[in-house]
N, C-alpha and C. Protein backbone atom coordinates (compact mmCIF):
# COMPACT_ATOMS: atom_id res chain seq x y z
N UNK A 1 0.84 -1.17 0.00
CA UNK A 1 0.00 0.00 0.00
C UNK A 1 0.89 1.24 0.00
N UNK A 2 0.74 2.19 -1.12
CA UNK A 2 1.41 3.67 -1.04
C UNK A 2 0.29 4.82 -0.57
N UNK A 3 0.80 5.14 0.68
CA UNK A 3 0.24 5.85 1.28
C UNK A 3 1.45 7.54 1.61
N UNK A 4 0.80 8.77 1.02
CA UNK A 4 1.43 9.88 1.42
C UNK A 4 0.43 10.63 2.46
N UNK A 5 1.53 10.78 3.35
CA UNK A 5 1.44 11.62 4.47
C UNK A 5 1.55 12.82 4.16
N UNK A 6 0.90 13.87 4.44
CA UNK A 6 0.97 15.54 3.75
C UNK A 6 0.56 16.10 4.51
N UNK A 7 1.30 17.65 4.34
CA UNK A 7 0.00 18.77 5.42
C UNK A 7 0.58 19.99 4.49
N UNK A 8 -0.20 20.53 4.75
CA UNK A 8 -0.18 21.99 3.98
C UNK A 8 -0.70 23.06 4.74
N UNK A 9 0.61 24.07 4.48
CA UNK A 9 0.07 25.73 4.93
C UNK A 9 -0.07 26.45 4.12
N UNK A 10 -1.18 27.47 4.10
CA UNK A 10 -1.63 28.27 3.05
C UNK A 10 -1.50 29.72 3.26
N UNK A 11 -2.37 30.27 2.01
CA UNK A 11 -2.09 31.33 1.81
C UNK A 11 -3.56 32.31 2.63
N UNK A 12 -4.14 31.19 2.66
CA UNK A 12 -5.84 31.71 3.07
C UNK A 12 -6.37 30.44 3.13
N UNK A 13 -7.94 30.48 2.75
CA UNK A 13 -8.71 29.22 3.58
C UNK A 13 -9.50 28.47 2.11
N UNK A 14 -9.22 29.44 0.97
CA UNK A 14 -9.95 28.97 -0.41
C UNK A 14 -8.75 28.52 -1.23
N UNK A 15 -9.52 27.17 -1.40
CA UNK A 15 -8.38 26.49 -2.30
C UNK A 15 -8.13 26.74 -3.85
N UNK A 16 -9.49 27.33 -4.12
CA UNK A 16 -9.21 27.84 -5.68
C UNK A 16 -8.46 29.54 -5.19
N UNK A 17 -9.03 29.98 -4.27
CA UNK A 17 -8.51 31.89 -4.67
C UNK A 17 -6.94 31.84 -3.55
N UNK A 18 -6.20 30.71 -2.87
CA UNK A 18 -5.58 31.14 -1.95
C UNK A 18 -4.67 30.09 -2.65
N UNK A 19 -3.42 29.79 -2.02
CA UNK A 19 -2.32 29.19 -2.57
C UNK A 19 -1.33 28.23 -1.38
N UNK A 20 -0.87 27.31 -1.67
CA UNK A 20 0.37 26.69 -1.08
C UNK A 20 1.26 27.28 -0.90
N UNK A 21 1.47 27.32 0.75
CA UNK A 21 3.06 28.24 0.90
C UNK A 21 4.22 27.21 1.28
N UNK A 22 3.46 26.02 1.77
CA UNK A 22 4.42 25.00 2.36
C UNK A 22 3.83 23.55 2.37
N UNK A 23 4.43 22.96 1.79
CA UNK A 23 4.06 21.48 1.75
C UNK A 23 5.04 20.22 2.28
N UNK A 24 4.26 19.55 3.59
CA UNK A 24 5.50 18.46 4.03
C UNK A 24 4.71 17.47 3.85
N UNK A 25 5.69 16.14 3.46
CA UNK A 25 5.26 14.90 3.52
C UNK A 25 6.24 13.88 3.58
N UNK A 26 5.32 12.95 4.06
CA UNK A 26 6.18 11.58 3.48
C UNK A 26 5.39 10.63 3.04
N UNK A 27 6.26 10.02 2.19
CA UNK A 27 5.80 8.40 1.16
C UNK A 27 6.00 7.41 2.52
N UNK A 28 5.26 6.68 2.08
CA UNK A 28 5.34 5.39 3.11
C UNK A 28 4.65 4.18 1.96
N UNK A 29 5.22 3.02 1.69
CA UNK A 29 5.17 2.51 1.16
C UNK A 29 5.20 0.94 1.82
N UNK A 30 4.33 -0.18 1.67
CA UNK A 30 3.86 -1.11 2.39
C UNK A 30 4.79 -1.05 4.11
N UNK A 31 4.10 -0.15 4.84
CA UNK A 31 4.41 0.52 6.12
C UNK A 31 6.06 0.44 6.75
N UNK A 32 6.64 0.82 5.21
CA UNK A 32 8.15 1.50 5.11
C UNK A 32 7.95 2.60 4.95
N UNK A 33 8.86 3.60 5.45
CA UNK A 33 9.06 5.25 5.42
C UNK A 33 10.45 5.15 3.84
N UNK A 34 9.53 5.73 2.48
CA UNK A 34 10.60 6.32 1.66
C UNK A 34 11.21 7.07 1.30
N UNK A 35 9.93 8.51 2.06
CA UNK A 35 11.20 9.46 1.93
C UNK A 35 10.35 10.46 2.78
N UNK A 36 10.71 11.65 3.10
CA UNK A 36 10.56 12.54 4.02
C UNK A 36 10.70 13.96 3.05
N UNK A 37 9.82 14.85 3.06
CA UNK A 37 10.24 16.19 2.17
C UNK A 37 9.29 17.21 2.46
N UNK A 38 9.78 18.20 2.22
CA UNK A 38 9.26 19.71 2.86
C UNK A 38 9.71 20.60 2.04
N UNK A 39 8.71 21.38 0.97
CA UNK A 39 8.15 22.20 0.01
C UNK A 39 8.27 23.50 0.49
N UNK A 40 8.98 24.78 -0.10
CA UNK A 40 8.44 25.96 0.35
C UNK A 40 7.86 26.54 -0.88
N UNK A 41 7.29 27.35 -1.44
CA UNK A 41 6.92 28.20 -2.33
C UNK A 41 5.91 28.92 -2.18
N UNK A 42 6.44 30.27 -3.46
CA UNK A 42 5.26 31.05 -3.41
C UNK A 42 4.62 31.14 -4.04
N UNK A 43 2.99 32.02 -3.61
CA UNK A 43 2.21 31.63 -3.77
C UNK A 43 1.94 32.25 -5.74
N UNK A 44 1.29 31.65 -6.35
CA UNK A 44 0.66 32.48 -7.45
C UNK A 44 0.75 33.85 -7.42
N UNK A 45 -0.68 34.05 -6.54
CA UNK A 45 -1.01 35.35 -6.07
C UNK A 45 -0.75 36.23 -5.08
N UNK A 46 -0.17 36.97 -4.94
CA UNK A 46 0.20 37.62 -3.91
C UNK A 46 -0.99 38.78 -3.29
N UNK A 47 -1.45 39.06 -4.43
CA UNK A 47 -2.89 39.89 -3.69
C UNK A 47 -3.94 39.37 -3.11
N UNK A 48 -4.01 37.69 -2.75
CA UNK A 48 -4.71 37.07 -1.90
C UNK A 48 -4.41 36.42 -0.67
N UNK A 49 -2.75 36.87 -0.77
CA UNK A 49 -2.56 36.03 0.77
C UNK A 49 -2.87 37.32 1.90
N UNK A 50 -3.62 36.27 2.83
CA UNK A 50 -4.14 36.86 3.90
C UNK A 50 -3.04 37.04 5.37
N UNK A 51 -3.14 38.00 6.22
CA UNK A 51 -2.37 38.74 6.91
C UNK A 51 -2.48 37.59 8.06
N UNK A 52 -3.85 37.10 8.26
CA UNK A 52 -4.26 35.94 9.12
C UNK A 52 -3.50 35.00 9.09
N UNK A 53 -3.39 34.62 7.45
CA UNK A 53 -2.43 33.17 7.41
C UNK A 53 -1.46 33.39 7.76
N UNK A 54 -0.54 34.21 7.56
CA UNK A 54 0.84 34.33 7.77
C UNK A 54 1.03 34.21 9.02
N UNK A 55 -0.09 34.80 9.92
CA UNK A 55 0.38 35.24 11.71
C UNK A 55 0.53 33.36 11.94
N UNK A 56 -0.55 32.96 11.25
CA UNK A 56 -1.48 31.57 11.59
C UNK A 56 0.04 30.53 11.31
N UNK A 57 0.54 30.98 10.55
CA UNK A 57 2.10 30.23 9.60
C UNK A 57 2.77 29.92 10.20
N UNK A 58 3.44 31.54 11.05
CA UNK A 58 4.28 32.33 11.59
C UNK A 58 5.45 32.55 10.20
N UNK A 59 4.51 33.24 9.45
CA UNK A 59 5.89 33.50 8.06
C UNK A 59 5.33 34.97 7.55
N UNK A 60 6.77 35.41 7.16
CA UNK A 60 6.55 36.89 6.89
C UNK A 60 6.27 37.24 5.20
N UNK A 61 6.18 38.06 4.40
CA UNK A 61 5.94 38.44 2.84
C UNK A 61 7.50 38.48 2.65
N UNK A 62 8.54 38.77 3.90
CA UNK A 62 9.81 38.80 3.22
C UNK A 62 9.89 37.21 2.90
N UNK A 63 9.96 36.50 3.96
CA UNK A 63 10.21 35.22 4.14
C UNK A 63 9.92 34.38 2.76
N UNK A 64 8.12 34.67 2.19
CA UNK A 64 7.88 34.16 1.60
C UNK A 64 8.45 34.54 0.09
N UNK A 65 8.71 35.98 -0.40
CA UNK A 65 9.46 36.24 -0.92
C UNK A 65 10.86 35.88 -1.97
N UNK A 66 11.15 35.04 -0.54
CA UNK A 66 12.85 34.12 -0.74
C UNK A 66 12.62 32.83 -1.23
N UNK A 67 10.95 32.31 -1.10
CA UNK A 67 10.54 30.95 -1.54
C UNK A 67 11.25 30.28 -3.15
N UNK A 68 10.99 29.37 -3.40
CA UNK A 68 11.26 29.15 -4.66
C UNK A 68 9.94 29.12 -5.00
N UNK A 69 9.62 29.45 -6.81
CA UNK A 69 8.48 29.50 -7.04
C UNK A 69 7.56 28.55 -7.02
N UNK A 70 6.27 28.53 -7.59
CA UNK A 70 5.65 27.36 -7.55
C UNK A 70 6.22 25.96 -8.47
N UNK A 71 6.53 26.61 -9.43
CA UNK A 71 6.84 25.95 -10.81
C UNK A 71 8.11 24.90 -10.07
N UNK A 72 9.06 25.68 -9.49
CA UNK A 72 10.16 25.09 -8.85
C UNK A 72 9.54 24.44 -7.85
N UNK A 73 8.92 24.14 -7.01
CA UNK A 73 7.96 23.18 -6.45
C UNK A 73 7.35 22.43 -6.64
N UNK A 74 6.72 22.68 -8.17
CA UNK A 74 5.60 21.49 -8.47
C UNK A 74 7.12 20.43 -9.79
N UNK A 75 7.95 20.68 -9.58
CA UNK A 75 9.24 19.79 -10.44
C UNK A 75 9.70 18.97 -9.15
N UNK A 76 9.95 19.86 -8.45
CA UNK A 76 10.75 18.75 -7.08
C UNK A 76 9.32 17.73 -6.97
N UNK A 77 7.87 18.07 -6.30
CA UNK A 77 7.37 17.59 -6.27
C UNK A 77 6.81 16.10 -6.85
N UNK A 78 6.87 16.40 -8.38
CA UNK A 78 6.46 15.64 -9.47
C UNK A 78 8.01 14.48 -9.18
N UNK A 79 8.77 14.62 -9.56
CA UNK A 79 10.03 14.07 -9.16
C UNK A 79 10.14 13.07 -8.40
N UNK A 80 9.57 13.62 -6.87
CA UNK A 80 9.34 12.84 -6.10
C UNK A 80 8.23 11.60 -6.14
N UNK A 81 7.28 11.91 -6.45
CA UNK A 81 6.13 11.41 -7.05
C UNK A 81 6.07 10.35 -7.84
N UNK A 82 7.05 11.05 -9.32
CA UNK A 82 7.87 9.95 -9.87
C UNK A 82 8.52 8.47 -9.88
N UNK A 83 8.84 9.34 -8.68
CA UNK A 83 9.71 7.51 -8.08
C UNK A 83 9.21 6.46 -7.48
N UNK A 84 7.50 6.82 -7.10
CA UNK A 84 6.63 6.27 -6.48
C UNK A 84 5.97 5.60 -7.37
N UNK A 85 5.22 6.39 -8.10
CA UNK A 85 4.16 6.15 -8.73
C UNK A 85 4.41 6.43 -9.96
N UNK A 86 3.84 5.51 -11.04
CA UNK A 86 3.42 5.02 -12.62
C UNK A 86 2.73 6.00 -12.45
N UNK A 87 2.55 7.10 -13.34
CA UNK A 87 1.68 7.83 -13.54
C UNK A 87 0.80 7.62 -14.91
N UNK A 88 1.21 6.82 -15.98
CA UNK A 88 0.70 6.14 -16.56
C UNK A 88 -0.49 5.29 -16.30
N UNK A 89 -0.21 4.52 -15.33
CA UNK A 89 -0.91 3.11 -14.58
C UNK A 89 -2.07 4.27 -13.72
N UNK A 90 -3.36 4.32 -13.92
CA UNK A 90 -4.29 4.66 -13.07
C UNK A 90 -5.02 4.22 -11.78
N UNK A 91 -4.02 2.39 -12.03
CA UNK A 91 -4.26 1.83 -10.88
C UNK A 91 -3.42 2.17 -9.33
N UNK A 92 -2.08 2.74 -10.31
CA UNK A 92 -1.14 2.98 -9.00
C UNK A 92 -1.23 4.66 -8.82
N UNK A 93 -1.43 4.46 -7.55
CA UNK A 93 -1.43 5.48 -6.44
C UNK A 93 -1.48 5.92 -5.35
N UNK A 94 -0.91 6.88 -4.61
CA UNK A 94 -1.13 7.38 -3.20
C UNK A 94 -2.70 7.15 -2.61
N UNK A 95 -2.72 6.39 -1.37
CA UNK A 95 -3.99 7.03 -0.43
C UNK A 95 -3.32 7.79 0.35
N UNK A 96 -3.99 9.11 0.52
CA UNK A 96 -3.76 10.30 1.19
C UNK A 96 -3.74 9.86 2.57
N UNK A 97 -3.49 10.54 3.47
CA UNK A 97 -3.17 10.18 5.26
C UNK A 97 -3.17 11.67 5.76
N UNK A 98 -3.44 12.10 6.43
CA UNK A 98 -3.22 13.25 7.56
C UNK A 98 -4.29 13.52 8.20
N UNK A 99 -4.00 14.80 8.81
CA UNK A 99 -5.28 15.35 9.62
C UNK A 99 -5.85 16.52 8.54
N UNK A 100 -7.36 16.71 8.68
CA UNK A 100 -7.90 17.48 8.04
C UNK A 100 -7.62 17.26 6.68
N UNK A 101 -7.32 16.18 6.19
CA UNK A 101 -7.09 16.03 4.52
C UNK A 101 -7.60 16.37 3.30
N UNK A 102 -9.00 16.63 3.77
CA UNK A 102 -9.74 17.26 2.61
C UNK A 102 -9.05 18.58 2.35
N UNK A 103 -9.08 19.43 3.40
CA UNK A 103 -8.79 20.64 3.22
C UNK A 103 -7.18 20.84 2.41
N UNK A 104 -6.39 20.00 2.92
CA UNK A 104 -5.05 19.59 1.91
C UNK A 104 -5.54 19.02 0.90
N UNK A 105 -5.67 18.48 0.62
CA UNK A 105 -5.85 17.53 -0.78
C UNK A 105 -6.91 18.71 -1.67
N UNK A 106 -7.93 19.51 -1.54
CA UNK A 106 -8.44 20.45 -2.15
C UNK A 106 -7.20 21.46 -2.67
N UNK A 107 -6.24 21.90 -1.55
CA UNK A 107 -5.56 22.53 -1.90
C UNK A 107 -4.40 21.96 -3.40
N UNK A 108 -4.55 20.75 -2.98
CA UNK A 108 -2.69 20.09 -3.51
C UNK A 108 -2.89 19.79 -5.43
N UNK A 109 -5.07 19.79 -5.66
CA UNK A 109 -5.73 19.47 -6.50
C UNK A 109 -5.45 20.89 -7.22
N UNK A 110 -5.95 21.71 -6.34
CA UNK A 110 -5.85 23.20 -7.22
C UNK A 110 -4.14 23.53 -7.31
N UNK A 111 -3.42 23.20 -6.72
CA UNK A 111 -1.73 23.47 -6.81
C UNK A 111 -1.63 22.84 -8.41
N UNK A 112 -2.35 21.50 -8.63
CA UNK A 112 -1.87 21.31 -10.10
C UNK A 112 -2.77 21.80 -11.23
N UNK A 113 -3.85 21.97 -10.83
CA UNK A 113 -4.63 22.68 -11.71
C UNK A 113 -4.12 23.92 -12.42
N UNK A 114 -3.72 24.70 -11.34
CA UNK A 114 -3.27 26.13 -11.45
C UNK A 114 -1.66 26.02 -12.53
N UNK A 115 -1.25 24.78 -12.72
CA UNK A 115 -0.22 24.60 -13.14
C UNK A 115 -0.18 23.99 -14.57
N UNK A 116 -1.29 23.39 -14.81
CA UNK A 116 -1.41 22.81 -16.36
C UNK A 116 -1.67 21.37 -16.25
């Protein structure tokens, strides 16, 4: 069973109008740990991140600033992904794991949407 562990911090609370600032996870693969990884980037939009999230973060507009972009995020990402999963094969794939997952996984859906 490939199961990813994820959590995500945002930019706000809407997964289509707000963005990924930070993404950690790990692969776990028939209840082996494969890898461990932690995402920074910024967001799309910068005229929607909220003043809330950031306090909520504890991350500043400089901070986020210094991120690598999304694009440079969703390559490491995919990469990683890669090594897991046939993306070809529709049979193979991640079951999601965390707390509050919908609210991640809404987000992680629109992270690739927003991307092509």
């Amino acid at each position: 069973m490939k199961i990813l562990w994820f959590d995500v911090e945002t930019s706000g609370l809407n997964a289509k109008d707000n963005d990924i600032l930070t993404l950690a996870g790990i692969v776990e693969i028939d209840d082996e740990i494969k890898e461990e990884f932690y995402l920074e980037m910024q967001p799309f939009n910068y005229e929607t991140l909220s003043e809330e999230a950031l306090k909520v973060n504890g991350l500043t507009l400089e901070q986020i600033k210094k991120f690598p972009t999304s694009q440079e995020a969703y390559r490491k990402l995919t990469s990683i992904f890669g090594k897991y999963i046939n993306k070809f094969n529709k049979n193979d794939k991640f079951i999601c794991g965390g707390h509050n997952t919908k609210f991640d996984f809404d987000f992680l859906v629109e992270f690739f949407r927003k991307l092509g």
